[in-house]
N, C-alpha and C. Protein backbone atom coordinates (compact mmCIF):
# COMPACT_ATOMS: atom_id res chain seq x y z
N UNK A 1 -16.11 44.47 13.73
CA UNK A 1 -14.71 44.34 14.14
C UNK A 1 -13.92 43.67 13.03
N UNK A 2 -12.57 44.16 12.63
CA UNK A 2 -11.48 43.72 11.89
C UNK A 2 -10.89 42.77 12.04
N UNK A 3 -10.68 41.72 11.92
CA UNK A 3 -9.86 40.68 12.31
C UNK A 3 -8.44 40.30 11.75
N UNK A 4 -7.63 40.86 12.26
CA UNK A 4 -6.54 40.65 11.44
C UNK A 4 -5.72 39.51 12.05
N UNK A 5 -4.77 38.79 11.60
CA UNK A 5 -4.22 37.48 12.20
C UNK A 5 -3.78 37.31 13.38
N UNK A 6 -3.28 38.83 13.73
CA UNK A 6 -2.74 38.60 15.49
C UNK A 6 -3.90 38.79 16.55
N UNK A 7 -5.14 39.42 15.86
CA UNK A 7 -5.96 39.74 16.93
C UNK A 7 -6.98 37.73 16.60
N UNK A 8 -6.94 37.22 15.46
CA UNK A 8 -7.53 36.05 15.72
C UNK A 8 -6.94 35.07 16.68
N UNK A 9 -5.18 35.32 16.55
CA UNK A 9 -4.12 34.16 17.05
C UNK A 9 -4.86 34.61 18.35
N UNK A 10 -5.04 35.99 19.28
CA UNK A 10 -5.41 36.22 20.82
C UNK A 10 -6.41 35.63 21.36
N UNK A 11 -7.44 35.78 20.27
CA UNK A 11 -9.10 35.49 20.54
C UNK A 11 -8.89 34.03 20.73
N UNK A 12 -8.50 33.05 19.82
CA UNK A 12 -7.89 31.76 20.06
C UNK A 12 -7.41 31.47 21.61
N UNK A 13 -6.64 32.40 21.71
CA UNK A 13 -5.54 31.92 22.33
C UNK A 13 -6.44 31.85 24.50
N UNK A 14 -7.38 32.88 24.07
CA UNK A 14 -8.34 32.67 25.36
C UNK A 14 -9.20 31.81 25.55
N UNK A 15 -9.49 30.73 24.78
CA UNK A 15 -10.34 29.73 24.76
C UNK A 15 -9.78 28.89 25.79
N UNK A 16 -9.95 28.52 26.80
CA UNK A 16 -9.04 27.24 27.64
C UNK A 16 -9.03 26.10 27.28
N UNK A 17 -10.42 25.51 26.43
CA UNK A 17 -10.21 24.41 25.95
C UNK A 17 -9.77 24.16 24.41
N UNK A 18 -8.89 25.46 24.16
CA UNK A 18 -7.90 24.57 22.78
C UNK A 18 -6.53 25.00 23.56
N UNK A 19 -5.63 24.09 22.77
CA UNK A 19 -4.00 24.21 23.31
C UNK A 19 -3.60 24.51 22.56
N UNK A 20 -3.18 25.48 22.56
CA UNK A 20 -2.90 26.38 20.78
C UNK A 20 -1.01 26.77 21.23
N UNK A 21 -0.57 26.63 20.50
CA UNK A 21 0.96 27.49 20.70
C UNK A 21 1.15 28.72 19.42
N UNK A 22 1.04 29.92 19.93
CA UNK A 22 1.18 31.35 18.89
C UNK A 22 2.70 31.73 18.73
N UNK A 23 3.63 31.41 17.87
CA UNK A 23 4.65 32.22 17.35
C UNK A 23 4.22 33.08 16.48
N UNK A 24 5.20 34.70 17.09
CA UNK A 24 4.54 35.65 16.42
C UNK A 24 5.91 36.42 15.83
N UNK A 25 6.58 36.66 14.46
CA UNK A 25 7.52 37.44 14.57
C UNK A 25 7.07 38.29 13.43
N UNK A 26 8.35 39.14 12.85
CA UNK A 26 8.08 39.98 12.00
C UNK A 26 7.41 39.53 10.64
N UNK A 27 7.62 38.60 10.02
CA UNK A 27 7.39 37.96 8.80
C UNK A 27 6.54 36.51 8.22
N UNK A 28 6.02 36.79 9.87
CA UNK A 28 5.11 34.82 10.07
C UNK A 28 4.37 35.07 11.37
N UNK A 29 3.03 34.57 11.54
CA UNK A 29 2.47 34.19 12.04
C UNK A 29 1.59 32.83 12.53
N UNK A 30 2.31 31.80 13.42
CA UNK A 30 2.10 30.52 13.51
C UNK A 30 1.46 30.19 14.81
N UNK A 31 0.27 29.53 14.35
CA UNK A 31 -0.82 28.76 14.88
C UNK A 31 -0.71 27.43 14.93
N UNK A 32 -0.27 26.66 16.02
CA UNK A 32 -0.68 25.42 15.99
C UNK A 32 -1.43 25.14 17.23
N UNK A 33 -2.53 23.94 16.90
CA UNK A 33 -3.28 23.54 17.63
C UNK A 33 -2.94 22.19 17.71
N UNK A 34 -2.55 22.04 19.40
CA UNK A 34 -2.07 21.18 20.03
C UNK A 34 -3.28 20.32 20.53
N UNK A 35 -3.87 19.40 19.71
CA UNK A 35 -5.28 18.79 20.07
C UNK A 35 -5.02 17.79 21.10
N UNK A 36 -4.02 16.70 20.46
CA UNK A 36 -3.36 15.57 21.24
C UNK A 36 -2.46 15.61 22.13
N UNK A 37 -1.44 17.01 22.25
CA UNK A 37 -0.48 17.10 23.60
C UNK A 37 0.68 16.97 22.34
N UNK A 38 1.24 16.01 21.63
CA UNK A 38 2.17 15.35 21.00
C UNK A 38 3.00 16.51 20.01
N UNK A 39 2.96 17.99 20.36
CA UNK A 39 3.39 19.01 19.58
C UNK A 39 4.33 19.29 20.69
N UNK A 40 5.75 19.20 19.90
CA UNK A 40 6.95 20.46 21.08
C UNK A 40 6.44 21.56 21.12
């Protein structure tokens, strides 16, 4: 399987125990992992 950044941001994004927030637009793809809560 291929992994390209939006299909990693998904695979991430089903884990329940990380708190991840995925912005996805035309020109960026942003991953943050919300470990501590303390991320808007």
């Amino acid at each position: 399987m291929a992994w390209t950044p939006r299909t990693l941001a998904d695979a991430l994004n089903n884990i329940a125990e990380l708190d991840i927030d995925i912005e996805n637009n035309e020109s960026s793809l942003i991953i943050k992992m919300n470990d501590y809560g303390d991320l808007p």
